[in-house]
Structure formats: C-alpha cells, structure tokens
PDB file of N, CA and C in Angstrom:
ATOM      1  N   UNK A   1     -15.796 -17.528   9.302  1.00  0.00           N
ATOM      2  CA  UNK A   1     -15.660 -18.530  10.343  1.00  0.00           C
ATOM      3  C   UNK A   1     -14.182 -18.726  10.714  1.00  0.00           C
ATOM      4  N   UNK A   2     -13.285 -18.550   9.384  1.00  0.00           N
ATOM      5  CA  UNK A   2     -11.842 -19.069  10.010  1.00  0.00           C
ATOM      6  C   UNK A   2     -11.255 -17.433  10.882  1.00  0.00           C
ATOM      7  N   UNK A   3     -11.807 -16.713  10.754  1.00  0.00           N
ATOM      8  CA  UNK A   3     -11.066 -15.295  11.135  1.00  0.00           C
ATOM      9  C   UNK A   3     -11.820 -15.394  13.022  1.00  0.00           C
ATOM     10  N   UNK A   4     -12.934 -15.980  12.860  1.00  0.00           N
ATOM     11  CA  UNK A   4     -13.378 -15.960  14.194  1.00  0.00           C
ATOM     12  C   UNK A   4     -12.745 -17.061  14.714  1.00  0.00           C
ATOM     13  N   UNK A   5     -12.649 -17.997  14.245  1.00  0.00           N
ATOM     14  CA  UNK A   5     -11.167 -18.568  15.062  1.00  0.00           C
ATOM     15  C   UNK A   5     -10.301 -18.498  15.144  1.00  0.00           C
ATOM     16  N   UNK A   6      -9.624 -17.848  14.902  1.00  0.00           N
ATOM     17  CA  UNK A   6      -8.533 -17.720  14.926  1.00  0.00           C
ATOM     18  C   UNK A   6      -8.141 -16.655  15.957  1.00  0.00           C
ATOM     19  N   UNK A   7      -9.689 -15.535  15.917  1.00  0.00           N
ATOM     20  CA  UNK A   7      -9.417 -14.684  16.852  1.00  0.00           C
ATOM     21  C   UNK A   7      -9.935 -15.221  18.198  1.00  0.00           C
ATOM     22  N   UNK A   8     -10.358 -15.661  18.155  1.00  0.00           N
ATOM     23  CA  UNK A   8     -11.271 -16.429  19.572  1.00  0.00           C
ATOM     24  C   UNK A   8      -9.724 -17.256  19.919  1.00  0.00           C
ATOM     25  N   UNK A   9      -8.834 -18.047  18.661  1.00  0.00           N
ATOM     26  CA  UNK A   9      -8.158 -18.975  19.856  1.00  0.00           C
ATOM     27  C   UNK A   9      -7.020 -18.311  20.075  1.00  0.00           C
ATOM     28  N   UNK A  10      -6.984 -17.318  19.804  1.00  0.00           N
ATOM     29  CA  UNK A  10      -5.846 -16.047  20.359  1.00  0.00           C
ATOM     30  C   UNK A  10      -6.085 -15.347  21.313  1.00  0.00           C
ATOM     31  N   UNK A  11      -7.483 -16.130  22.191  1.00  0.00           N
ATOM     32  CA  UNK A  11      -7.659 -15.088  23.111  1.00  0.00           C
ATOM     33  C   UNK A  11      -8.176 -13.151  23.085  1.00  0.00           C
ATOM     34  N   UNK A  12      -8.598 -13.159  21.797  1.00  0.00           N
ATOM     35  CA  UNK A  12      -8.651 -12.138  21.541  1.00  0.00           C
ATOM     36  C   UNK A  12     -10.368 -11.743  21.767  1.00  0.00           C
ATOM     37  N   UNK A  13     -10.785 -10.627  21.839  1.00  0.00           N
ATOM     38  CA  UNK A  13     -11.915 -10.191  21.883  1.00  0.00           C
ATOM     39  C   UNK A  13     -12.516  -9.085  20.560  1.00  0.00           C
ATOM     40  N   UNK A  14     -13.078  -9.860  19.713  1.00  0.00           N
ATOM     41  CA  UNK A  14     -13.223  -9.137  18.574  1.00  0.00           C
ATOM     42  C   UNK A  14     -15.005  -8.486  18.443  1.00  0.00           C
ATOM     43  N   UNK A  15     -15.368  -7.954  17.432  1.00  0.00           N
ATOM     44  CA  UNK A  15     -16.552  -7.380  17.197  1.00  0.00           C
ATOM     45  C   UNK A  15     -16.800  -7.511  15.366  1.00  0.00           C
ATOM     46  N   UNK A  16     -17.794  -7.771  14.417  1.00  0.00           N
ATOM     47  CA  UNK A  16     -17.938  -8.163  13.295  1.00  0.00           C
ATOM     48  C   UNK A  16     -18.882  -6.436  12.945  1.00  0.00           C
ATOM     49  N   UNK A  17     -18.305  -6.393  11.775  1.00  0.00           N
ATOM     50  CA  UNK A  17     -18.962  -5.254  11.274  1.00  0.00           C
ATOM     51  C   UNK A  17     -19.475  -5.390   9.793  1.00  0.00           C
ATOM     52  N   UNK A  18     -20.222  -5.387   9.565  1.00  0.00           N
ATOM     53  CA  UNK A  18     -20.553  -5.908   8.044  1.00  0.00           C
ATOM     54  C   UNK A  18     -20.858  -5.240   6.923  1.00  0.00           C
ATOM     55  N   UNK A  19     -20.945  -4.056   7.374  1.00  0.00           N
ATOM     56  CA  UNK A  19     -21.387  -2.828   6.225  1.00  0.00           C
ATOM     57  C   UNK A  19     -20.143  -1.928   6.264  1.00  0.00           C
ATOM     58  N   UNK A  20     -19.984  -1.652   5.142  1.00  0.00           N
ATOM     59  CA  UNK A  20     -18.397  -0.293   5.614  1.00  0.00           C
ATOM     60  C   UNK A  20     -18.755   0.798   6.055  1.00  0.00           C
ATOM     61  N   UNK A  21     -19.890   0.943   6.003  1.00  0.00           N
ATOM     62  CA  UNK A  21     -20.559   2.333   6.364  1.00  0.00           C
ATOM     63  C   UNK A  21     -20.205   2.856   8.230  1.00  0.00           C
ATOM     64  N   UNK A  22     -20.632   1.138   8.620  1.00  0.00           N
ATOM     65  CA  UNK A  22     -20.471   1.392  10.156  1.00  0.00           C
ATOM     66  C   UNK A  22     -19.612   1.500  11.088  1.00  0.00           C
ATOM     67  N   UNK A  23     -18.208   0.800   9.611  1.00  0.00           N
ATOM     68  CA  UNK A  23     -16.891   0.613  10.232  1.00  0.00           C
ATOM     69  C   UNK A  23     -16.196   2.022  10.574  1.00  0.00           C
ATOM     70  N   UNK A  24     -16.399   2.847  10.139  1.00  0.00           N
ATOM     71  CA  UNK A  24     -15.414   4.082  11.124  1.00  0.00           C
ATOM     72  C   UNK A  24     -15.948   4.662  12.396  1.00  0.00           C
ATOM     73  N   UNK A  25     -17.302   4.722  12.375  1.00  0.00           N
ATOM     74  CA  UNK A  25     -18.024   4.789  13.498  1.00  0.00           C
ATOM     75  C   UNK A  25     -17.467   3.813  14.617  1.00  0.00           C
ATOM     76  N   UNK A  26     -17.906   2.354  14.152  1.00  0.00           N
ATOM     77  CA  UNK A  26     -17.728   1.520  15.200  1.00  0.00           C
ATOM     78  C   UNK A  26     -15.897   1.582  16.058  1.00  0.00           C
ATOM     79  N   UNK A  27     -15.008   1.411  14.660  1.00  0.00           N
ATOM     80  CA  UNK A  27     -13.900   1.704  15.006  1.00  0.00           C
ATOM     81  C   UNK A  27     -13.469   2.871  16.262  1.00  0.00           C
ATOM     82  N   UNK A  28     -13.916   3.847  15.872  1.00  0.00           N
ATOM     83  CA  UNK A  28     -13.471   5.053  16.723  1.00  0.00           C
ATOM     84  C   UNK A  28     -14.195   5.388  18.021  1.00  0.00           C
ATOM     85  N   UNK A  29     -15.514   4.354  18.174  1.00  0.00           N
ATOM     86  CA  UNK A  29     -16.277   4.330  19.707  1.00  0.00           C
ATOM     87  C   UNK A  29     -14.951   3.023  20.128  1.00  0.00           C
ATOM     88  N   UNK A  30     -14.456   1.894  19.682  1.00  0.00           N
ATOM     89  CA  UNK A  30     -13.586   0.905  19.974  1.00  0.00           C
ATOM     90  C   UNK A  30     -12.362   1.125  20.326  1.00  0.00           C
ATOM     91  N   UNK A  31     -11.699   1.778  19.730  1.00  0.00           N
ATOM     92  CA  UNK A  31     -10.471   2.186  19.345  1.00  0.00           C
ATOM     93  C   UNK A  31      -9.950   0.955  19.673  1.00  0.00           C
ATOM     94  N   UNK A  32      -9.304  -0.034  18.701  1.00  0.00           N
ATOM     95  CA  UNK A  32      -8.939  -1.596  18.618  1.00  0.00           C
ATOM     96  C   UNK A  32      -8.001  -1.082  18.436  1.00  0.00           C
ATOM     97  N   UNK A  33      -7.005  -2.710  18.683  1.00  0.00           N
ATOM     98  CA  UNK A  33      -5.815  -2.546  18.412  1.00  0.00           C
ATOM     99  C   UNK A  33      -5.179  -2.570  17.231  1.00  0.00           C
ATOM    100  N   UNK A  34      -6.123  -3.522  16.421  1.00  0.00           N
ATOM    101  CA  UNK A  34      -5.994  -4.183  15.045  1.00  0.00           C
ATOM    102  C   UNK A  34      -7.556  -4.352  14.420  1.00  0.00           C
ATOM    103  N   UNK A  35      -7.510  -3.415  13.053  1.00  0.00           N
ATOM    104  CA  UNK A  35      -8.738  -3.998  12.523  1.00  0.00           C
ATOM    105  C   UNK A  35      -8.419  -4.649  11.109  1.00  0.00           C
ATOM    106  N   UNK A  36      -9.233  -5.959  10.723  1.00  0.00           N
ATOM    107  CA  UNK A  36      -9.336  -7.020   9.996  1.00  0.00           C
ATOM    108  C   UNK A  36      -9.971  -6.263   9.078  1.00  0.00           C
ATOM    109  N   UNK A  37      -9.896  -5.828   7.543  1.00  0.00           N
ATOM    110  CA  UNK A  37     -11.079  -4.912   6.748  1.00  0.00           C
ATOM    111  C   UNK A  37     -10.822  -5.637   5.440  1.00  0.00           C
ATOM    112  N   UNK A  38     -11.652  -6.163   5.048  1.00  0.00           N
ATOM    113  CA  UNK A  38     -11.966  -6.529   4.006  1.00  0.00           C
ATOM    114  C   UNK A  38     -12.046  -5.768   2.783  1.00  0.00           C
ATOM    115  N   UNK A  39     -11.409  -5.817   1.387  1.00  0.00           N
ATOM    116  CA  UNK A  39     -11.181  -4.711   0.202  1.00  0.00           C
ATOM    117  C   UNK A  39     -12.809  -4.707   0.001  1.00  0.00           C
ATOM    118  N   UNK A  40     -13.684  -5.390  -0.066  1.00  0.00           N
ATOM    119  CA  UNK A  40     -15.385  -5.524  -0.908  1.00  0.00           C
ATOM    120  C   UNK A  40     -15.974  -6.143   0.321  1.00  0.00           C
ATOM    121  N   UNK A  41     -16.508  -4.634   0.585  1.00  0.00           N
ATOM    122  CA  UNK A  41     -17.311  -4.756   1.475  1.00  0.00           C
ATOM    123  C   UNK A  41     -19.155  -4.062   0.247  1.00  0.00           C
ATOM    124  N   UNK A  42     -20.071  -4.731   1.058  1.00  0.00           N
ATOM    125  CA  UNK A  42     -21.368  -3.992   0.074  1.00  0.00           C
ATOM    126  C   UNK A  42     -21.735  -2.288  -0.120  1.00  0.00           C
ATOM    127  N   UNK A  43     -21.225  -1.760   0.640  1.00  0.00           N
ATOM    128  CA  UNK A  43     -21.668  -0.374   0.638  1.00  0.00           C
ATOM    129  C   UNK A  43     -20.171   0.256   0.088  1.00  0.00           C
ATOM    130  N   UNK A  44     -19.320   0.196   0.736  1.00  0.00           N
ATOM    131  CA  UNK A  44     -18.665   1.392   1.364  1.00  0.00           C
ATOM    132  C   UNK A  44     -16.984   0.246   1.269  1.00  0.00           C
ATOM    133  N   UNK A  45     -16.287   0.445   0.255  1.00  0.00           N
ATOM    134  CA  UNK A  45     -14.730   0.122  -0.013  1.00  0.00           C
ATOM    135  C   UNK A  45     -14.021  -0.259   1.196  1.00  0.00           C
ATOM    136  N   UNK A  46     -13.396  -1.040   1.732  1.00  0.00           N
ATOM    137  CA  UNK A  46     -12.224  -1.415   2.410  1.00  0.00           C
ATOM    138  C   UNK A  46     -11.010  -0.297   1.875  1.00  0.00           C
ATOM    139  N   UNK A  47     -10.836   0.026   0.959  1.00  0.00           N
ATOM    140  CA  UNK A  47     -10.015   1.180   0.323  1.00  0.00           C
ATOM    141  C   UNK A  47     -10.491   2.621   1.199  1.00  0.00           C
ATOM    142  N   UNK A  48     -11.866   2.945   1.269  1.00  0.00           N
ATOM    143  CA  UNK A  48     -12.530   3.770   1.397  1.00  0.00           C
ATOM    144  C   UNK A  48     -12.039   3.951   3.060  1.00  0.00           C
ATOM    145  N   UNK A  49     -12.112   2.762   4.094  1.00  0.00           N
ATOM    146  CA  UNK A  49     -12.233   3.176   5.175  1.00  0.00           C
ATOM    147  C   UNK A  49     -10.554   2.895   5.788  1.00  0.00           C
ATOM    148  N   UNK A  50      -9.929   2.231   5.306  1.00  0.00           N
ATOM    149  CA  UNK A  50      -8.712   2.702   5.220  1.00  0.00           C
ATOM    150  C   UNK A  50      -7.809   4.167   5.381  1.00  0.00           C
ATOM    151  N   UNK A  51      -8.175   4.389   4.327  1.00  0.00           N
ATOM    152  CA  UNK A  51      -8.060   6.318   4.005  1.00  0.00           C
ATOM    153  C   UNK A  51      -8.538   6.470   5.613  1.00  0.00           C
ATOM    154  N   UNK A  52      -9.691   6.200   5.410  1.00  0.00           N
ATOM    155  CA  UNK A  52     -10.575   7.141   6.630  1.00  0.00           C
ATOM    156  C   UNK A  52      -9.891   7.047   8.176  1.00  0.00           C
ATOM    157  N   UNK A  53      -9.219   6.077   8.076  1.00  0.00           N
ATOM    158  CA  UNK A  53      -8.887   5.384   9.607  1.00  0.00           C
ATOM    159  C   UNK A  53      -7.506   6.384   9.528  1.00  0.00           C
ATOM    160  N   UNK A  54      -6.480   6.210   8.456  1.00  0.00           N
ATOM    161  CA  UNK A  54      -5.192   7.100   8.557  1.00  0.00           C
ATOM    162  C   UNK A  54      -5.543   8.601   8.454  1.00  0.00           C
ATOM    163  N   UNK A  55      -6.459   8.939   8.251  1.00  0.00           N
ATOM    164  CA  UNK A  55      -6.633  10.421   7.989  1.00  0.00           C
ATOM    165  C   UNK A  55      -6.879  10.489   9.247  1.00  0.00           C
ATOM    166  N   UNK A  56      -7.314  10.048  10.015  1.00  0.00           N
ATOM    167  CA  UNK A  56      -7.922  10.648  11.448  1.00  0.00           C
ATOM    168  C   UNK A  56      -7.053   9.935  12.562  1.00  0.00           C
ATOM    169  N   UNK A  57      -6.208  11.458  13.075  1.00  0.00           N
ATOM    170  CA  UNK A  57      -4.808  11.300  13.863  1.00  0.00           C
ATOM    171  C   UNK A  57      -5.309  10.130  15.385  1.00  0.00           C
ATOM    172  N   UNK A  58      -6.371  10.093  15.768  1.00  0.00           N
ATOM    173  CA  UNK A  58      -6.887   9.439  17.018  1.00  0.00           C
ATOM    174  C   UNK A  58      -6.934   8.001  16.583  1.00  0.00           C
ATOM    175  N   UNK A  59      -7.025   7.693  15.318  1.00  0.00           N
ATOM    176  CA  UNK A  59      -6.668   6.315  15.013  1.00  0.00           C
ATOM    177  C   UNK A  59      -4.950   5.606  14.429  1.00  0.00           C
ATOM    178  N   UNK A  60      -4.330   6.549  14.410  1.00  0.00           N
ATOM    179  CA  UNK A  60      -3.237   6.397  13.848  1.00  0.00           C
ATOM    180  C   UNK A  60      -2.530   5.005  14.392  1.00  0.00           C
ATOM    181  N   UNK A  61      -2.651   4.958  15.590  1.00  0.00           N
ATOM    182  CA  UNK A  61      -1.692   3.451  16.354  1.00  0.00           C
ATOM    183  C   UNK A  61      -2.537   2.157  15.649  1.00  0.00           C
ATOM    184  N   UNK A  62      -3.684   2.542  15.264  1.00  0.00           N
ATOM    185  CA  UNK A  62      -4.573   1.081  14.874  1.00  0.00           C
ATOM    186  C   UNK A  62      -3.512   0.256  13.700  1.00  0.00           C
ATOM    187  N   UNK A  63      -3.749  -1.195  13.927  1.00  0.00           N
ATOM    188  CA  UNK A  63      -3.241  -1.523  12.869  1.00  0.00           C
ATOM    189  C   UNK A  63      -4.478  -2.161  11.815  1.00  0.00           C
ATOM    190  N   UNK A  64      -4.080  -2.108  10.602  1.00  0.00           N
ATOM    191  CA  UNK A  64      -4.833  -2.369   9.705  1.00  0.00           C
ATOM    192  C   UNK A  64      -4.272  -3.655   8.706  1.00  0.00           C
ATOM    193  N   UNK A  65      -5.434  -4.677   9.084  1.00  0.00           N
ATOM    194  CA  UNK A  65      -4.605  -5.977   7.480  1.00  0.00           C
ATOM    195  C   UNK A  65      -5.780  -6.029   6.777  1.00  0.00           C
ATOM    196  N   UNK A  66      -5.644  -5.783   5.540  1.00  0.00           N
ATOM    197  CA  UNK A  66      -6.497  -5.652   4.639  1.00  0.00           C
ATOM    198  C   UNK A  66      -6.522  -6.964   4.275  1.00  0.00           C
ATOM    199  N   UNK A  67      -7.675  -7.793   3.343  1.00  0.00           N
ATOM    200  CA  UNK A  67      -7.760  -9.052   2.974  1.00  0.00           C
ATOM    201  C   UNK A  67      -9.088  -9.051   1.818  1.00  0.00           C
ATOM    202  N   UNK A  68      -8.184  -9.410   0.790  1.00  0.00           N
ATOM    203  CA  UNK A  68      -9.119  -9.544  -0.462  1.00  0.00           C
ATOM    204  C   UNK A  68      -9.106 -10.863  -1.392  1.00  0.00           C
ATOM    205  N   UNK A  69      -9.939 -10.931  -1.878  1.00  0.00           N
ATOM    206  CA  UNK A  69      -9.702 -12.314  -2.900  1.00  0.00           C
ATOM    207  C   UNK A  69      -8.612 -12.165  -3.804  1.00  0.00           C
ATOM    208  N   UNK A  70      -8.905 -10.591  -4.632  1.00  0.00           N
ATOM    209  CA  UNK A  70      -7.947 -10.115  -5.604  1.00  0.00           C
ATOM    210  C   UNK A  70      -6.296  -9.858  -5.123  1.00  0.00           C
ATOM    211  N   UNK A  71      -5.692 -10.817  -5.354  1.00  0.00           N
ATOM    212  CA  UNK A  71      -4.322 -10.478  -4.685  1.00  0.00           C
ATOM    213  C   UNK A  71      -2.882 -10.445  -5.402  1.00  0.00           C
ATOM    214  N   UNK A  72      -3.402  -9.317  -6.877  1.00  0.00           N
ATOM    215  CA  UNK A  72      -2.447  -9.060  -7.576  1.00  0.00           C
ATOM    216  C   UNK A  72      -1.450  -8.280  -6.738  1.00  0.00           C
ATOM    217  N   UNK A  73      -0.261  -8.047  -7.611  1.00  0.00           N
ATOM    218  CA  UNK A  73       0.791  -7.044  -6.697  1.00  0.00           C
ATOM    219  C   UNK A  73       0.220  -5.908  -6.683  1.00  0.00           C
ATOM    220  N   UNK A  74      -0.591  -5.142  -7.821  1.00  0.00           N
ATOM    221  CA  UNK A  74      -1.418  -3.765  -7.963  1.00  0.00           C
ATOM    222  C   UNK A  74      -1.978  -3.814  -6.759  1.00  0.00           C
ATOM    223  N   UNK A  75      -2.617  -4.725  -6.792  1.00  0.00           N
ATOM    224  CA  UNK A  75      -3.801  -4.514  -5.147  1.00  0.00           C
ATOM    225  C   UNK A  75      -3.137  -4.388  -3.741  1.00  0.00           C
ATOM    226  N   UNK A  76      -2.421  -5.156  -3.808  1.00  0.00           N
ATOM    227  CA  UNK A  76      -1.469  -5.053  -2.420  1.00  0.00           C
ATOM    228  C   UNK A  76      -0.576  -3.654  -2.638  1.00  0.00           C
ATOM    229  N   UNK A  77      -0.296  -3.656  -3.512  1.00  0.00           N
ATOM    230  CA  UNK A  77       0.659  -2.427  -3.683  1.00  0.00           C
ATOM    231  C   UNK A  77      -0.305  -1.058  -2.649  1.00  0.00           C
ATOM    232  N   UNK A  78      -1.942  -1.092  -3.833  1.00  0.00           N
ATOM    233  CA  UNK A  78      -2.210  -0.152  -3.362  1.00  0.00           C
ATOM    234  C   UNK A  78      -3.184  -0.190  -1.893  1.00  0.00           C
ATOM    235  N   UNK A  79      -3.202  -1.448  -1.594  1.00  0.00           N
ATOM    236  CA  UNK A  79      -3.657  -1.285   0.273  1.00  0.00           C
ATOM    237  C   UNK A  79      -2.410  -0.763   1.048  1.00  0.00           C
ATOM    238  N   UNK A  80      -1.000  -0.894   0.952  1.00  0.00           N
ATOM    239  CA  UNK A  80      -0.096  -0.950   1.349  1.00  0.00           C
ATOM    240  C   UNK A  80       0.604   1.071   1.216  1.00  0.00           C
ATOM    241  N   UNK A  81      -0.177   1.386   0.187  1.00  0.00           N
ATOM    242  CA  UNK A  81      -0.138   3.141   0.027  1.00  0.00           C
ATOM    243  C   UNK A  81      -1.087   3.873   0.925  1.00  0.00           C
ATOM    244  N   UNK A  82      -1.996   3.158   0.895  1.00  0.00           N
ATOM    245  CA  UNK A  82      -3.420   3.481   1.524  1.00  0.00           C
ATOM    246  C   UNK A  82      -2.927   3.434   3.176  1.00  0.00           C
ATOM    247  N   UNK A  83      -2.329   2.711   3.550  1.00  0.00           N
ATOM    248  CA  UNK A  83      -2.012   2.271   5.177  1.00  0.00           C
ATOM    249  C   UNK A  83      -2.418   1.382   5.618  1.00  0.00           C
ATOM    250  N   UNK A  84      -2.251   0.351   4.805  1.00  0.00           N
ATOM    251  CA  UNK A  84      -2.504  -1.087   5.502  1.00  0.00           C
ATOM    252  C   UNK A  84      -1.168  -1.245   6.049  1.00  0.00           C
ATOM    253  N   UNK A  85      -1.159  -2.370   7.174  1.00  0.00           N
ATOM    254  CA  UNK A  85       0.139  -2.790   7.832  1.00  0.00           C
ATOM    255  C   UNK A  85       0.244  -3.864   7.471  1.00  0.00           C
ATOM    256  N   UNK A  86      -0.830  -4.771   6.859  1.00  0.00           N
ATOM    257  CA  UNK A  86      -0.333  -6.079   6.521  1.00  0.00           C
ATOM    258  C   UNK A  86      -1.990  -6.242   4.840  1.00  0.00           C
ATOM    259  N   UNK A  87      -1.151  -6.898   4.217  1.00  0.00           N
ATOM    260  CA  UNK A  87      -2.238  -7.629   3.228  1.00  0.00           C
ATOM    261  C   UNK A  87      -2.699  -8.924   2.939  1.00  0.00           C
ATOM    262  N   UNK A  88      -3.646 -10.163   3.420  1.00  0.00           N
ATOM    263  CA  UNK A  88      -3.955 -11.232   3.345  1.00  0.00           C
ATOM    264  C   UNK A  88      -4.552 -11.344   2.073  1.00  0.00           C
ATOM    265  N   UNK A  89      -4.062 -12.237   0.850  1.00  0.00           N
ATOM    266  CA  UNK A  89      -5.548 -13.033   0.132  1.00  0.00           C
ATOM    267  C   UNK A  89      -5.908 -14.061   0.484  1.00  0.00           C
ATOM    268  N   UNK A  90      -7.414 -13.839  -0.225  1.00  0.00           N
ATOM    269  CA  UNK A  90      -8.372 -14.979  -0.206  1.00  0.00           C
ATOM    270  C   UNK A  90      -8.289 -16.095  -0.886  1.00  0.00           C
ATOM    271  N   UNK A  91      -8.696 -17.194  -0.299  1.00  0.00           N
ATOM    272  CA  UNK A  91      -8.701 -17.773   0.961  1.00  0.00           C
ATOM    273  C   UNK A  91      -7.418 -18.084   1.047  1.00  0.00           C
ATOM    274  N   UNK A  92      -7.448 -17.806   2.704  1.00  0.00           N
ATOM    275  CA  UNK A  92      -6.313 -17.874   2.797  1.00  0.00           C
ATOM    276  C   UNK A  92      -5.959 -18.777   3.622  1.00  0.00           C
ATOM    277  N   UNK A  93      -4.221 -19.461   4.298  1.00  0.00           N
ATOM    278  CA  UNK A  93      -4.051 -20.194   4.927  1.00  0.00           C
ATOM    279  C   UNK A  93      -4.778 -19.971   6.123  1.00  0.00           C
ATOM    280  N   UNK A  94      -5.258 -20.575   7.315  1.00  0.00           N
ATOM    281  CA  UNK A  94      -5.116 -20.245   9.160  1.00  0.00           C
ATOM    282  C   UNK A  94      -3.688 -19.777   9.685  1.00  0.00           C
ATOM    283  N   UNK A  95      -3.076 -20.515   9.704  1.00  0.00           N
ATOM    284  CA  UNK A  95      -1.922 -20.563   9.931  1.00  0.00           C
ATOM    285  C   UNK A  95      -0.859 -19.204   9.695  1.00  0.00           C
ATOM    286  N   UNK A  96      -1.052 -18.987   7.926  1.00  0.00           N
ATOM    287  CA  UNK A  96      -0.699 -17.337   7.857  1.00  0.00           C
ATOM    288  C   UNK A  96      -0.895 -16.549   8.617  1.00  0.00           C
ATOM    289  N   UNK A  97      -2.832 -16.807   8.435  1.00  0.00           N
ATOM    290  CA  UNK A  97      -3.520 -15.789   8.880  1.00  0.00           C
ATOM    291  C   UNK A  97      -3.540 -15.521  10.662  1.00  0.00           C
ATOM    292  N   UNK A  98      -3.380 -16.360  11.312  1.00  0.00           N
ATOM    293  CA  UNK A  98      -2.847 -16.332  12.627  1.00  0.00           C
ATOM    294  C   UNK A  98      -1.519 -15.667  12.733  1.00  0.00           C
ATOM    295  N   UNK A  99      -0.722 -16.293  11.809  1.00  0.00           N
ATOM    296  CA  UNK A  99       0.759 -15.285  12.333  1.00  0.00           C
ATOM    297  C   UNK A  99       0.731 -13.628  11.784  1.00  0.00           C
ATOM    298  N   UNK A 100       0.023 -13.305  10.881  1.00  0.00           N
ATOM    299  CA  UNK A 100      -0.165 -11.845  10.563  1.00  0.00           C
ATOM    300  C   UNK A 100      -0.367 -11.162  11.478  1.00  0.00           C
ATOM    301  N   UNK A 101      -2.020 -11.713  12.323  1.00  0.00           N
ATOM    302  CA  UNK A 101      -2.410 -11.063  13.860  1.00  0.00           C
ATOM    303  C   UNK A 101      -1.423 -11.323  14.613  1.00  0.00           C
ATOM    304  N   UNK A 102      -0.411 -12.144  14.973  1.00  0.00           N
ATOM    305  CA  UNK A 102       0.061 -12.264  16.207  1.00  0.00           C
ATOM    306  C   UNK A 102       1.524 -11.738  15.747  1.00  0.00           C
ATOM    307  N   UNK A 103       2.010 -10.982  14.462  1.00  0.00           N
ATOM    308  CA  UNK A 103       2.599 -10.247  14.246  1.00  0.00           C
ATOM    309  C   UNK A 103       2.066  -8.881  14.131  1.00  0.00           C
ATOM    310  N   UNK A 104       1.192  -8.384  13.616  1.00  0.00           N
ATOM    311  CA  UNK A 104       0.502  -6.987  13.779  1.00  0.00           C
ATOM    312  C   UNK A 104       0.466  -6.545  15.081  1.00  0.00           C
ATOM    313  N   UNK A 105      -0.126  -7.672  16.530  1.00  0.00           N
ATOM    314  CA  UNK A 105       0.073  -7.794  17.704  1.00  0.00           C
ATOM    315  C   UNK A 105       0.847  -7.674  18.659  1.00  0.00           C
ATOM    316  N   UNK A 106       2.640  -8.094  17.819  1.00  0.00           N
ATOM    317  CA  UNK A 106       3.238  -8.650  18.695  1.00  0.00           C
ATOM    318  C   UNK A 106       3.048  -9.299  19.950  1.00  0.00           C
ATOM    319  N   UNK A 107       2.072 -10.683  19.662  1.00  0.00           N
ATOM    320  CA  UNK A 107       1.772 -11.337  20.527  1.00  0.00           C
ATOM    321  C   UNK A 107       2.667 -12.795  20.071  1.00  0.00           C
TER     322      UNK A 107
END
C-alpha cells in the first residue's frame, strides 16, 4: 500500500507483479524506467530476476531498487553486485522511500 502511494503521488504509472516468475516477461513487454523488486518473492528470487534484468543488454537503462526486510550489509552488499541501483529495508520510511524513486528518476 505505501509503495502504491507513493507511486501514484509521484504521478507515476506503475503495474504490480506478484510472482517472480512473471517479472522478466512483464518487464521486457514494459520496458520501465524503474523496477521496485522485492528480495522474497514466492516462486522465483528478487536475486534471481535481477541477474536476469542485467544480463539482458535491452534492459540495461532500467533501474533497479531492491527492498527486503533482511537489511544486513551482506544483503545489500550482495543486491548491489547483482545490479541493483538502490537498496530499501523493510519497513521502511515513505519519505526515504519516495526520495530513492525520485532519485533513481531524477525527478
């Protein structure tokens, strides 16, 4: 709920994906500017589609903020190897979490 507001009051036009399975698919019919990916997703790793998004040169401009509950330095370390552009934990501020997008954005 707070990520859909935040994107809604940014004016932004987002899409919810809930399985990781669907996220590279959906991603690459989209081609977004910024995708929001969660580390634990039920199927299919936030780690997993990460990889997947930098391996494939047609997604390369996307930006990626990963966001997990677990928010040791290990974990960030390794979203941040993987190709995340930014790392949020859970739960997290609005306020952060607004300036991350509207820095990932440069909006």
């Amino acid at each position: 709920m707070a990520i859909e507001y935040v994107l809604t009051r940014e004016g932004l036009t987002h899409e919810r994906v809930s399985m990781g399975a669907a996220a590279l698919p959906r991603i690459r019919a989209l081609s977004p500017d910024l995708v929001l990916l969660d580390v634990m997703l039920p199927d299919v790793s936030g780690h997993d589609i990460c990889r997947g998004l930098r391996e494939d040169p047609a997604l390369a401009g996307v930006r990626v903020l990963m966001m997990t509950a677990r928010g040791s330095a290990n974990d960030r370390r390794r979203a941040m190897d993987e190709g995340a552009d930014a790392f949020v934990t859970k739960p997290f501020d609005v306020k952060d979490l607004r300036a991350e997008v509207r820095r990932l954005l440069q909006i």
